[in-house]
C-alpha atoms as a PDB file:
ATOM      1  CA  UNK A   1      10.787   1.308 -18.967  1.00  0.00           C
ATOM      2  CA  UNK A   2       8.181  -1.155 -17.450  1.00  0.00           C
ATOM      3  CA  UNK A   3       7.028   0.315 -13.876  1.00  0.00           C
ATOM      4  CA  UNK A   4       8.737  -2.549 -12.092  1.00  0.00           C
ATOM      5  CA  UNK A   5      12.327  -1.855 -13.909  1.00  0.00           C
ATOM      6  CA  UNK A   6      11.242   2.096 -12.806  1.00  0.00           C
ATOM      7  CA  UNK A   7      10.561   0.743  -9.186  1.00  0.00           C
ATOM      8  CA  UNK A   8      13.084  -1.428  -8.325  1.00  0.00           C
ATOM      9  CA  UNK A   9      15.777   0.979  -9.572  1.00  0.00           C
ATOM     10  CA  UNK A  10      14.266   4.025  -7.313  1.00  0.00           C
ATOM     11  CA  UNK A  11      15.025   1.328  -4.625  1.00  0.00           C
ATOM     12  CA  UNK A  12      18.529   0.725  -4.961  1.00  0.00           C
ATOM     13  CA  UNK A  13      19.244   4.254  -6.149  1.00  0.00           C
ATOM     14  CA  UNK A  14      18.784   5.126  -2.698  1.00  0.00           C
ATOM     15  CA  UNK A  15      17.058   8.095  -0.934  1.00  0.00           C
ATOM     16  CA  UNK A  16      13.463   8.227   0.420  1.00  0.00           C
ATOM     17  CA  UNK A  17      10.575   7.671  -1.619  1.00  0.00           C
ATOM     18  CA  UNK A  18       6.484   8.641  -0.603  1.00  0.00           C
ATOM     19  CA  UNK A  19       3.917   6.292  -1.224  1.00  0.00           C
ATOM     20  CA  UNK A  20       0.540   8.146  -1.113  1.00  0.00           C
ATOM     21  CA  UNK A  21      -2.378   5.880  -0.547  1.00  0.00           C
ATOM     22  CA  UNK A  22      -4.826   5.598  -3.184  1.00  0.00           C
ATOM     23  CA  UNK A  23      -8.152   3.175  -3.650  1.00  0.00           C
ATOM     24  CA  UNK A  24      -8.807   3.238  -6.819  1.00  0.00           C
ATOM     25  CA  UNK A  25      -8.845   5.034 -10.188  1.00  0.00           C
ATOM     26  CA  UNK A  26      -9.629   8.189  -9.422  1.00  0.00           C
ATOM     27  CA  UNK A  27      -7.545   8.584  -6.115  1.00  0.00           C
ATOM     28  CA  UNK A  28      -4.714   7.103  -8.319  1.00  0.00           C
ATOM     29  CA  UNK A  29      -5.713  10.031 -10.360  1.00  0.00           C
ATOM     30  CA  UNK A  30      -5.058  12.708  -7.904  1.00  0.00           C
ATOM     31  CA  UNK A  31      -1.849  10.914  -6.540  1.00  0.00           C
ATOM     32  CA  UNK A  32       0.016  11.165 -10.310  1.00  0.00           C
ATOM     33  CA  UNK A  33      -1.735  14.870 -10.148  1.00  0.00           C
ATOM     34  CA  UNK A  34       0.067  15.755  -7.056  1.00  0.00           C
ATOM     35  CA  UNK A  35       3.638  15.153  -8.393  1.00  0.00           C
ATOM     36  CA  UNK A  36       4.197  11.726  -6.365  1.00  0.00           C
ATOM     37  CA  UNK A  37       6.634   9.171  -7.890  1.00  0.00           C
ATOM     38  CA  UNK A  38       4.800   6.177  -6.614  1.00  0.00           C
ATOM     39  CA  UNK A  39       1.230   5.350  -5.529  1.00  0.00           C
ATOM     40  CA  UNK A  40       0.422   2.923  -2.690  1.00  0.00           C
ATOM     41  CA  UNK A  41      -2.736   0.599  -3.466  1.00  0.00           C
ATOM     42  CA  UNK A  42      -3.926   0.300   0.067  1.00  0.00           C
ATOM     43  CA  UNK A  43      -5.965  -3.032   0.579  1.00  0.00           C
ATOM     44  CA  UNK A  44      -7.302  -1.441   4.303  1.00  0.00           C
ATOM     45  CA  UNK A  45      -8.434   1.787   2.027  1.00  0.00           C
ATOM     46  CA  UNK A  46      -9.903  -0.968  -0.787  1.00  0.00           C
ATOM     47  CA  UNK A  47     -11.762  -2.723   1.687  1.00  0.00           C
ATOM     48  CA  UNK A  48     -12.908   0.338   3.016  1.00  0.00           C
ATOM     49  CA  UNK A  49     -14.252   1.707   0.023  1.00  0.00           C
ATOM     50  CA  UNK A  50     -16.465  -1.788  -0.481  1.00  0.00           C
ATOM     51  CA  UNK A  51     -18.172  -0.633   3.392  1.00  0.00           C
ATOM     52  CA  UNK A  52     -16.141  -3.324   4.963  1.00  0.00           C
ATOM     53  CA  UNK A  53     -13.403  -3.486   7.454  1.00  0.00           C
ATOM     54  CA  UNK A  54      -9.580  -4.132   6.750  1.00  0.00           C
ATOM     55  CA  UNK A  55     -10.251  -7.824   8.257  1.00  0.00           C
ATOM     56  CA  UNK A  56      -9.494 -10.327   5.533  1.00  0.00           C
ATOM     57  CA  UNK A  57     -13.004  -9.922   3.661  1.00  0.00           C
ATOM     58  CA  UNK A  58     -12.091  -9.298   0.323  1.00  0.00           C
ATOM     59  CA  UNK A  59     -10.836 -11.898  -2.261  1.00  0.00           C
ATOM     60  CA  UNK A  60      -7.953 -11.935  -4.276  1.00  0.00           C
ATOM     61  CA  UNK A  61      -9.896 -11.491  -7.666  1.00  0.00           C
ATOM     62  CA  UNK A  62     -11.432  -8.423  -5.967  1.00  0.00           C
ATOM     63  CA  UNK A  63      -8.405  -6.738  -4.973  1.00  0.00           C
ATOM     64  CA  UNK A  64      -6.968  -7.284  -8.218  1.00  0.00           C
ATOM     65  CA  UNK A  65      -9.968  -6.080 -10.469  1.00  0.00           C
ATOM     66  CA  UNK A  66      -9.394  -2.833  -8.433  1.00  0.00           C
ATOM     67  CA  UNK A  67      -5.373  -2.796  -8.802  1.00  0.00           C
ATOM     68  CA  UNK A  68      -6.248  -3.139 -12.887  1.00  0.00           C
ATOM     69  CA  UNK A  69      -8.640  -0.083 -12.723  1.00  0.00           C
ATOM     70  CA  UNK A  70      -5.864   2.088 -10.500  1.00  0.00           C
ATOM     71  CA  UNK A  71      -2.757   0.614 -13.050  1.00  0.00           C
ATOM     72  CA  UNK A  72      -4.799   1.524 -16.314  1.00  0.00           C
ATOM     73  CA  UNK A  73      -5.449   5.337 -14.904  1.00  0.00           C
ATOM     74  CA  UNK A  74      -1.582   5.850 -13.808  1.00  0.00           C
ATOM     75  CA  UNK A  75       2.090   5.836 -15.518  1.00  0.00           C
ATOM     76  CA  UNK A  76       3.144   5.565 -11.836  1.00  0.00           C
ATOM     77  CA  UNK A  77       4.616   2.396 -10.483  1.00  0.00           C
ATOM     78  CA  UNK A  78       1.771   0.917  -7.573  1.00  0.00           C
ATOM     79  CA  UNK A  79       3.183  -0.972  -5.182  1.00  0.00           C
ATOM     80  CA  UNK A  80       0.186  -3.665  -3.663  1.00  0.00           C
ATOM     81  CA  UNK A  81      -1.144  -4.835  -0.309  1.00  0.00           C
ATOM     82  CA  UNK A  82      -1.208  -8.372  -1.334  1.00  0.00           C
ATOM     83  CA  UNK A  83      -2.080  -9.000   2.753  1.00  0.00           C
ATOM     84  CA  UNK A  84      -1.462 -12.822   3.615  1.00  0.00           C
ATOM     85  CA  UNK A  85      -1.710 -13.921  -0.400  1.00  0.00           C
ATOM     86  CA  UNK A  86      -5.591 -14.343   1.092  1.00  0.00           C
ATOM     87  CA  UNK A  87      -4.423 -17.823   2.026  1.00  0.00           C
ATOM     88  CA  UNK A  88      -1.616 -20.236   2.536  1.00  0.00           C
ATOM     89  CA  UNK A  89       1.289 -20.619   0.300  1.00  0.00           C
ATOM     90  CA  UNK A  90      -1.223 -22.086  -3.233  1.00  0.00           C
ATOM     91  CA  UNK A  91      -3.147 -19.077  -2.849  1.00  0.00           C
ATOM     92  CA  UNK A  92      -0.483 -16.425  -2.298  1.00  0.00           C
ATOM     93  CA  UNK A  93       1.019 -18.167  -5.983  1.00  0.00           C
ATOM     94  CA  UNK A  94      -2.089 -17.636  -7.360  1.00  0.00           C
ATOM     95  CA  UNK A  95      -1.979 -14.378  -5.904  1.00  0.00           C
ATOM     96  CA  UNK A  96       0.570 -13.516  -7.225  1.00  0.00           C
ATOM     97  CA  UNK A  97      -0.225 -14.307 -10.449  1.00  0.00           C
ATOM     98  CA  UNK A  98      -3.023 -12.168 -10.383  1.00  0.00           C
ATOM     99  CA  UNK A  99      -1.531  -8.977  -8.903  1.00  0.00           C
ATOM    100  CA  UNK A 100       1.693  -9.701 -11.899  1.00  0.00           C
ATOM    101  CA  UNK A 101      -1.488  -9.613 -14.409  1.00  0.00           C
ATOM    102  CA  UNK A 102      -2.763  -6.458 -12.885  1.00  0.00           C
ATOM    103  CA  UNK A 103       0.415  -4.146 -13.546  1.00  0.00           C
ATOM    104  CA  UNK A 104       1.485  -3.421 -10.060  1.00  0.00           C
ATOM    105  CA  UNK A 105       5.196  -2.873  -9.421  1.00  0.00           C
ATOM    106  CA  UNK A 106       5.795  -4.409  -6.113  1.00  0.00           C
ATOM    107  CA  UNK A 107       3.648  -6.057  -3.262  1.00  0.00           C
ATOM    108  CA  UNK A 108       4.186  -6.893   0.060  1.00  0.00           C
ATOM    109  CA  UNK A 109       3.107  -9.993   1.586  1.00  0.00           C
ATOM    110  CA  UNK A 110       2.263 -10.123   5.325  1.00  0.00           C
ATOM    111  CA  UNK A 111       2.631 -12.957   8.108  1.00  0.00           C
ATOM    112  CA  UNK A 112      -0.484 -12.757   9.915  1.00  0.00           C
ATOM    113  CA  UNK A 113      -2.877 -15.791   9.744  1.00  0.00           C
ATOM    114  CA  UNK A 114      -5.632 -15.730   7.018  1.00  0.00           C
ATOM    115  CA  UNK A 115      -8.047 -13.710   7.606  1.00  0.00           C
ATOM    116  CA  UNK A 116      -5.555 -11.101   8.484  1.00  0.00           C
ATOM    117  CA  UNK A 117      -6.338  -7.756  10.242  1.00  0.00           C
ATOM    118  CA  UNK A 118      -5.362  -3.932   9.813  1.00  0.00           C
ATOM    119  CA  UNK A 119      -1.824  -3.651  11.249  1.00  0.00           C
ATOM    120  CA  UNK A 120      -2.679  -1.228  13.412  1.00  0.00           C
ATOM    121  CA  UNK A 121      -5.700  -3.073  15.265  1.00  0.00           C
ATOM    122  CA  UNK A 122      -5.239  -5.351  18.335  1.00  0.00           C
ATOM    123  CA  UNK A 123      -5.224  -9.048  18.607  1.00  0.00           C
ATOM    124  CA  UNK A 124      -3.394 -10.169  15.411  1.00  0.00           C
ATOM    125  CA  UNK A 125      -1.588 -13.929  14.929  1.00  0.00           C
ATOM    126  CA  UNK A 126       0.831 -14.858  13.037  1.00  0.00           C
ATOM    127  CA  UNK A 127       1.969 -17.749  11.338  1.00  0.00           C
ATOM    128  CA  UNK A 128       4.991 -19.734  11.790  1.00  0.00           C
ATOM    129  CA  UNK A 129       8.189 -18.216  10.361  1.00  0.00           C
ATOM    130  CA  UNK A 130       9.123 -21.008   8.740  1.00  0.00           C
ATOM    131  CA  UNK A 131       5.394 -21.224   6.986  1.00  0.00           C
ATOM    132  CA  UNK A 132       5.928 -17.474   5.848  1.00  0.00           C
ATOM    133  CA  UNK A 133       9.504 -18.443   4.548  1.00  0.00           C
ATOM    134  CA  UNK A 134       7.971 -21.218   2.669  1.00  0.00           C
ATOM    135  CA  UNK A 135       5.073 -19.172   1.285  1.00  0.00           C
ATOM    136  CA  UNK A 136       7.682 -16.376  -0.211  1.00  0.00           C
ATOM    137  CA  UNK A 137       9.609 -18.858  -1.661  1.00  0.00           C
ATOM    138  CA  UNK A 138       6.816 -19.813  -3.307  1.00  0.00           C
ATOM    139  CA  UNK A 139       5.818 -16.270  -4.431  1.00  0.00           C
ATOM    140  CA  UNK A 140       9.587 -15.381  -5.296  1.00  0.00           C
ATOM    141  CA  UNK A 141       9.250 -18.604  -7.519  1.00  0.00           C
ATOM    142  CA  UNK A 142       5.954 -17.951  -9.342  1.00  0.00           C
ATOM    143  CA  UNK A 143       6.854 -14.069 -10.233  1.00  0.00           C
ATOM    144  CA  UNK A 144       7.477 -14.179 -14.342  1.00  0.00           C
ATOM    145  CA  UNK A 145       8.887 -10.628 -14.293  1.00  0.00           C
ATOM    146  CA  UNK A 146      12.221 -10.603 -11.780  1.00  0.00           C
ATOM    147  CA  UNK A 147      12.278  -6.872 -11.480  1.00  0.00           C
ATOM    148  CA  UNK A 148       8.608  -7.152  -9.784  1.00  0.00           C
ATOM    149  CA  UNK A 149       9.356  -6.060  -5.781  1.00  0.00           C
ATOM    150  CA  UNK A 150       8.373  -8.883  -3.262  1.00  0.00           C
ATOM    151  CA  UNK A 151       8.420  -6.895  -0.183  1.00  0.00           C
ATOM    152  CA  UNK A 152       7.838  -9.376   3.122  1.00  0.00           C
ATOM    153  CA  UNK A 153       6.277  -7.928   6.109  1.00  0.00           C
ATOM    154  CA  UNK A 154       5.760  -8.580   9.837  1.00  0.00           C
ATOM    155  CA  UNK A 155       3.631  -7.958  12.522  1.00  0.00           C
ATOM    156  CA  UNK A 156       5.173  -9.439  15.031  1.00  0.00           C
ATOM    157  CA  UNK A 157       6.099  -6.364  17.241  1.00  0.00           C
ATOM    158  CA  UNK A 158       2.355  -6.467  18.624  1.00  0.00           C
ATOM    159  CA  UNK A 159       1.895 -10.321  19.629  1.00  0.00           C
ATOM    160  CA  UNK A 160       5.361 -11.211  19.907  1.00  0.00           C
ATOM    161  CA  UNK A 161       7.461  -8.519  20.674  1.00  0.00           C
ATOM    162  CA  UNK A 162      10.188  -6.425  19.017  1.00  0.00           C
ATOM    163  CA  UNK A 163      13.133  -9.183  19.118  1.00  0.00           C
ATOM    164  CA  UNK A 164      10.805 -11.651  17.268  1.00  0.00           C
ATOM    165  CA  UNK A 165      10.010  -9.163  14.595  1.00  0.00           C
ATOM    166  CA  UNK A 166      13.369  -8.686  13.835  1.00  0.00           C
ATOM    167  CA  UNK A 167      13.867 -12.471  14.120  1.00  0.00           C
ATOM    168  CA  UNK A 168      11.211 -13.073  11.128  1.00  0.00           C
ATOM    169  CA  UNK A 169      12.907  -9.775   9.539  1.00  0.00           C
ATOM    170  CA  UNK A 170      15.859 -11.639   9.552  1.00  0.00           C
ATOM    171  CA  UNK A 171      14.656 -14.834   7.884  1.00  0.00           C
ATOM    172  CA  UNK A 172      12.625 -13.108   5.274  1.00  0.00           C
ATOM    173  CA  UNK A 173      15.332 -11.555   4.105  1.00  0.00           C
ATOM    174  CA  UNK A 174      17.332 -14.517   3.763  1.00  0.00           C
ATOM    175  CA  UNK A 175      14.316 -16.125   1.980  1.00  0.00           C
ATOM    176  CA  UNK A 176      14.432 -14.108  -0.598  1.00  0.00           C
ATOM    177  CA  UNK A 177      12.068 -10.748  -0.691  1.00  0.00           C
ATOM    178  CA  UNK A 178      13.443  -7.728  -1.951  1.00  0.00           C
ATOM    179  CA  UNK A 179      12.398  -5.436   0.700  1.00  0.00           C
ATOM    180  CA  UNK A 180      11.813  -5.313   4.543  1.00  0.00           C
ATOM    181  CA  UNK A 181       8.687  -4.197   6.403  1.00  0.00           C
ATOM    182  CA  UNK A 182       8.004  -4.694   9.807  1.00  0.00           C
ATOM    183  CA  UNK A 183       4.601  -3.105  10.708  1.00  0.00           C
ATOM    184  CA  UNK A 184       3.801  -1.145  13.541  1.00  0.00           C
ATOM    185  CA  UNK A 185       6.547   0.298  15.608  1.00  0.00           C
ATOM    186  CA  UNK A 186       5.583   1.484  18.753  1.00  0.00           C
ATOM    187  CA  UNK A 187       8.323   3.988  19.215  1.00  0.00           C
ATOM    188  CA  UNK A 188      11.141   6.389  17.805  1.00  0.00           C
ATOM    189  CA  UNK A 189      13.736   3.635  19.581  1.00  0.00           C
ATOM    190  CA  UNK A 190      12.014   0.692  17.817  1.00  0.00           C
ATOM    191  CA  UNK A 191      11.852   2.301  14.610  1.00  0.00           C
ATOM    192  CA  UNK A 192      15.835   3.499  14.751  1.00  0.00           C
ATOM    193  CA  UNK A 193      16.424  -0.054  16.022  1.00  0.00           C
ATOM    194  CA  UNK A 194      14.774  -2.033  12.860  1.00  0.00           C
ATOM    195  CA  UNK A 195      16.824   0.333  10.633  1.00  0.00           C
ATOM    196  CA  UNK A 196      20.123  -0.796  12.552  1.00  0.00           C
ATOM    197  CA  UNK A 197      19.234  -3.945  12.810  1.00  0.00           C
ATOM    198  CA  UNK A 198      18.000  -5.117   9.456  1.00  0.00           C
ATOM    199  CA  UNK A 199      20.022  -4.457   6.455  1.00  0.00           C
ATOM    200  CA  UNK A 200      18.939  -3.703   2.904  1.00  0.00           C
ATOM    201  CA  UNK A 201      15.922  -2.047   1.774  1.00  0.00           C
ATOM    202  CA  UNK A 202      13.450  -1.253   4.378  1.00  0.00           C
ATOM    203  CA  UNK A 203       9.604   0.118   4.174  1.00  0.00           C
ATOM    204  CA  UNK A 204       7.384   2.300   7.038  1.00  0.00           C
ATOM    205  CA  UNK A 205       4.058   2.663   7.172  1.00  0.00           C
ATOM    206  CA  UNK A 206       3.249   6.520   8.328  1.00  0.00           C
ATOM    207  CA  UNK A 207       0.058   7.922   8.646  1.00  0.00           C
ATOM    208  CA  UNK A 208      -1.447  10.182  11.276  1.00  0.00           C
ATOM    209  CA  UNK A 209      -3.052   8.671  14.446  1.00  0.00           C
ATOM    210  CA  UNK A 210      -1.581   5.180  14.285  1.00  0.00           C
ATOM    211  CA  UNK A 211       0.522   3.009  16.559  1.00  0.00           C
ATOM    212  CA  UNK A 212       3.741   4.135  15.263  1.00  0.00           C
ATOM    213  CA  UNK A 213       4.856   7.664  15.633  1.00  0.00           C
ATOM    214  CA  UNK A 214       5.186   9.990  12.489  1.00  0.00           C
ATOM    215  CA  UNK A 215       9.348  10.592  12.101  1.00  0.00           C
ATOM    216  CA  UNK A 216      10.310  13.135   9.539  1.00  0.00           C
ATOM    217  CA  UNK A 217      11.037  11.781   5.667  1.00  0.00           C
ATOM    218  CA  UNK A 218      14.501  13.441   5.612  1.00  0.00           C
ATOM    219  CA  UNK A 219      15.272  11.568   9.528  1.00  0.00           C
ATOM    220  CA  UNK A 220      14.083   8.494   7.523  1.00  0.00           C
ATOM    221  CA  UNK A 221      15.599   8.549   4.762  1.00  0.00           C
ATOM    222  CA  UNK A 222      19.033   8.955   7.613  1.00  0.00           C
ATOM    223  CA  UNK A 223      18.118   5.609   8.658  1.00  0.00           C
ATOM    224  CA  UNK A 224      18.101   3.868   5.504  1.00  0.00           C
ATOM    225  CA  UNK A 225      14.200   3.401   5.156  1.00  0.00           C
ATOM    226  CA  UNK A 226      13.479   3.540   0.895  1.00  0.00           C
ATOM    227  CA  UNK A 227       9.730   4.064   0.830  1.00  0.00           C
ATOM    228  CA  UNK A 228       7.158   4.897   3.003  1.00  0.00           C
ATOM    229  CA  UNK A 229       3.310   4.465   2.775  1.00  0.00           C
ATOM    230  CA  UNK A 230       0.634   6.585   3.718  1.00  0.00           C
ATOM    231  CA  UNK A 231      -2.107   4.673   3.547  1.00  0.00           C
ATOM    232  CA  UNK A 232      -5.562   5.748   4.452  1.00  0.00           C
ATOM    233  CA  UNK A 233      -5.138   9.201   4.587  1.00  0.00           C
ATOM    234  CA  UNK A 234      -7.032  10.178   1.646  1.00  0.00           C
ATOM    235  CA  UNK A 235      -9.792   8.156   2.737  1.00  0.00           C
ATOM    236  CA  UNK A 236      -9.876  10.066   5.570  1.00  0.00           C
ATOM    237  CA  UNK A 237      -9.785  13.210   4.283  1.00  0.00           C
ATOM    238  CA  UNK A 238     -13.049  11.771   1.398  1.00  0.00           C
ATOM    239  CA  UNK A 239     -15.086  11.067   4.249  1.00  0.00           C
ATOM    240  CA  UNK A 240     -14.504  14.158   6.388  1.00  0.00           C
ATOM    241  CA  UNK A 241     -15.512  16.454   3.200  1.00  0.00           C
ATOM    242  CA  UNK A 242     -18.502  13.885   2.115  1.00  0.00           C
ATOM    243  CA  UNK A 243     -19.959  14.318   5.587  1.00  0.00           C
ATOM    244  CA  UNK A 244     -19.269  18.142   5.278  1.00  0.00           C
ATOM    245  CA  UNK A 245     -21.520  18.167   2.081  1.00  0.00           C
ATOM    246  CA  UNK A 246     -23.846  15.733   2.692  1.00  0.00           C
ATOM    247  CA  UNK A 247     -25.015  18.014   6.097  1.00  0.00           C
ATOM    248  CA  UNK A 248     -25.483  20.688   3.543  1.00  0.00           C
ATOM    249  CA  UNK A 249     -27.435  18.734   0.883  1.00  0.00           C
ATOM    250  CA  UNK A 250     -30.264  17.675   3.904  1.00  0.00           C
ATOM    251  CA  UNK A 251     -30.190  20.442   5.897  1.00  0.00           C
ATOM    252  CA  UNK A 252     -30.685  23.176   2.523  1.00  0.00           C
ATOM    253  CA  UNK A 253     -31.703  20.992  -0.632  1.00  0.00           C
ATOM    254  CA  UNK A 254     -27.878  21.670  -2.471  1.00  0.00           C
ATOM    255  CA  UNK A 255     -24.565  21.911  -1.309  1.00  0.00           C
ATOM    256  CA  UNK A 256     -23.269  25.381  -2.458  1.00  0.00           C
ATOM    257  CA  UNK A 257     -22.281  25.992   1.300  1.00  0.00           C
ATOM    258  CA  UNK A 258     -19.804  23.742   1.178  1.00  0.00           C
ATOM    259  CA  UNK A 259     -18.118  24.527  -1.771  1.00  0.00           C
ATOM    260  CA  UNK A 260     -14.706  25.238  -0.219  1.00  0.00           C
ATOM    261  CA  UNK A 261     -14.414  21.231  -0.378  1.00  0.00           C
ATOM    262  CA  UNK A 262     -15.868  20.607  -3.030  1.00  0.00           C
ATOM    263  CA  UNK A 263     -13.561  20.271  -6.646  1.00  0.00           C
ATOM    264  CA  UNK A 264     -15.212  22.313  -9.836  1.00  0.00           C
ATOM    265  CA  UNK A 265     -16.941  20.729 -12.557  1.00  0.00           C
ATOM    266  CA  UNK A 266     -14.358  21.299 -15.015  1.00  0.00           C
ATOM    267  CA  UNK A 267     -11.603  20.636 -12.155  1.00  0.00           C
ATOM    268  CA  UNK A 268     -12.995  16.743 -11.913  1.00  0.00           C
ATOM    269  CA  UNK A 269     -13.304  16.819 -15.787  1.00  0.00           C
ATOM    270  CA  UNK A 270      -9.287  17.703 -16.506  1.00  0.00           C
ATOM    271  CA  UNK A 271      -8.680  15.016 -13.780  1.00  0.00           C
ATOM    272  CA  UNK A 272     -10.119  12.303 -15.379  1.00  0.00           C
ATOM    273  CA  UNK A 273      -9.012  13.912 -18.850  1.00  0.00           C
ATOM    274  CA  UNK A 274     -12.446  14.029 -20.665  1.00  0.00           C
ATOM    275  CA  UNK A 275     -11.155  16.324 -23.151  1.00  0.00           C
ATOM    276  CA  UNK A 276      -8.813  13.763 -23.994  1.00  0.00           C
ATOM    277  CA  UNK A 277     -10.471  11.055 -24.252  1.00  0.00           C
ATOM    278  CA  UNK A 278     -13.467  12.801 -26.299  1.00  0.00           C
ATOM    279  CA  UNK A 279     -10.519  13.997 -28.950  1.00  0.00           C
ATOM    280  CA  UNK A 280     -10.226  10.798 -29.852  1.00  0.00           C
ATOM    281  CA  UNK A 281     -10.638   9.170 -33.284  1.00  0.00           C
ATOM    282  CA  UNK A 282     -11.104  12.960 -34.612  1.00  0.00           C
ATOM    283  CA  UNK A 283      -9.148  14.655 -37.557  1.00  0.00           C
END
């Protein structure tokens, strides 16, 4: 079954489903490793792991060369940050097109203005609805493969206010998209009130130290929320143990003080299944 069939009916099977965020193959790796049904391509994590912010610098081909890498590594559907479609409604098409050509199972498409920021920082804009409704017809129009999940997102609790967001919740859904996600609720009450207010399939971002509050999967899953991301939390936890051995490798010359964070050789060798791949072409 193609990962988007395997998506989409997780969706409407109903239940919660956890998105880790990964960044690229070998995160993706250690995602399918960790018994996970779905991994979460995080474009703030991607354009982290280039040494830039999550502020609209990366291009479209860039995003999707990585996407390929974490696709190729995983039998796990990836659901995309396909941000703004890096662009107005052409660009999102060709976006799309991309992303489809990558092997991602679902994206969500956001209605900030190009270049967009991390969902969580301050001092975001939006576009139009009615330029966000035209750009997912658009995308709805160009997907080839109809079980592919268009998921339409909004930021508009933190510039416009709550109402608004579920205003543009509202007409996305009509327009089209699959899936519901309205970023960055400020509050238990907000996040209960999307859930009432918007029906069909909904998506939360969770993660740790963010604007929105972390609620329980199982309270969630009560409300009628189908997947939730997390992320950047991996990221987090790379650079809190790189920083942990890197103090060891200047302060002593190696980093055998650190090796409670540190993975074996032959751990990181199953993980990215050398044995495997040396085997083949062999009698």
């Amino acid at each position: 079954m193609r990962t988007t069939t395997r998506l989409r009916a997780m969706i409407d099977a109903g239940g919660i489903h956890i998105a880790p965020g990964a960044f690229d193959g070998l995160t993706t790796r250690l995602v399918e490793e960790s018994g996970a049904a779905l991994v979460y391509a995080s474009g703030g994590a991607i354009a982290r792991s280039h040494g830039v912010p999550d502020i609209g610098l990366l291009g479209p081909t860039e995003v999707a060369e990585r996407l390929a890498q974490m696709t190729a590594v995983t039998s796990l559907p990836v659901v995309a940050d396909a941000d703004t479609g890096f662009g107005n409604a052409v660009n999102a098409v060709r976006t799309m097109g991309l992303f489809e050509r990558a092997g991602v199972a679902g994206l969500h498409l956001e209605d900030q203005t190009f270049p967009k920021r991390c969902g969580h920082l301050d001092d975001k804009s939006l576009v139009p609805t009615e330029e966000m409704v035209g750009k997912l017809h658009a995308v709805l129009d160009a997907r080839t493969d109809p079980d592919l999940v268009v998921i339409a997102r909004t930021d508009a609790i933190a510039s416009e206010g709550v109402d608004a967001a579920l205003e543009r919740a509202h007409a996305y859904r009509d327009a089209g998209a699959d899936m519901i996600f309205v970023e960055a609720p400020e509050s238990v009450e907000q996040i209960e009130l999307v859930a009432r207010e918007i029906p069909g399939p909904k998506l939360i971002n969770m993660f740790h130290g963010g604007k929105t509050p972390v609620v329980p999967a199982e309270r969630l899953a009560e409300l009628g929320y189908r997947l939730v991301i997390i992320p950047s939390d991996l990221q987090r936890a790379v650079i809190h143990a790189c920083r942990r051995v890197l103090s060891e490798i200047v302060r002593t010359g190696d980093s055998s003080a650190a090796d409670d964070v540190m993975a074996s050789f032959g751990e990181r060798e199953r993980l990215v299944r050398t044995a495997e791949y040396l085997s083949i072409g062999r009698d």
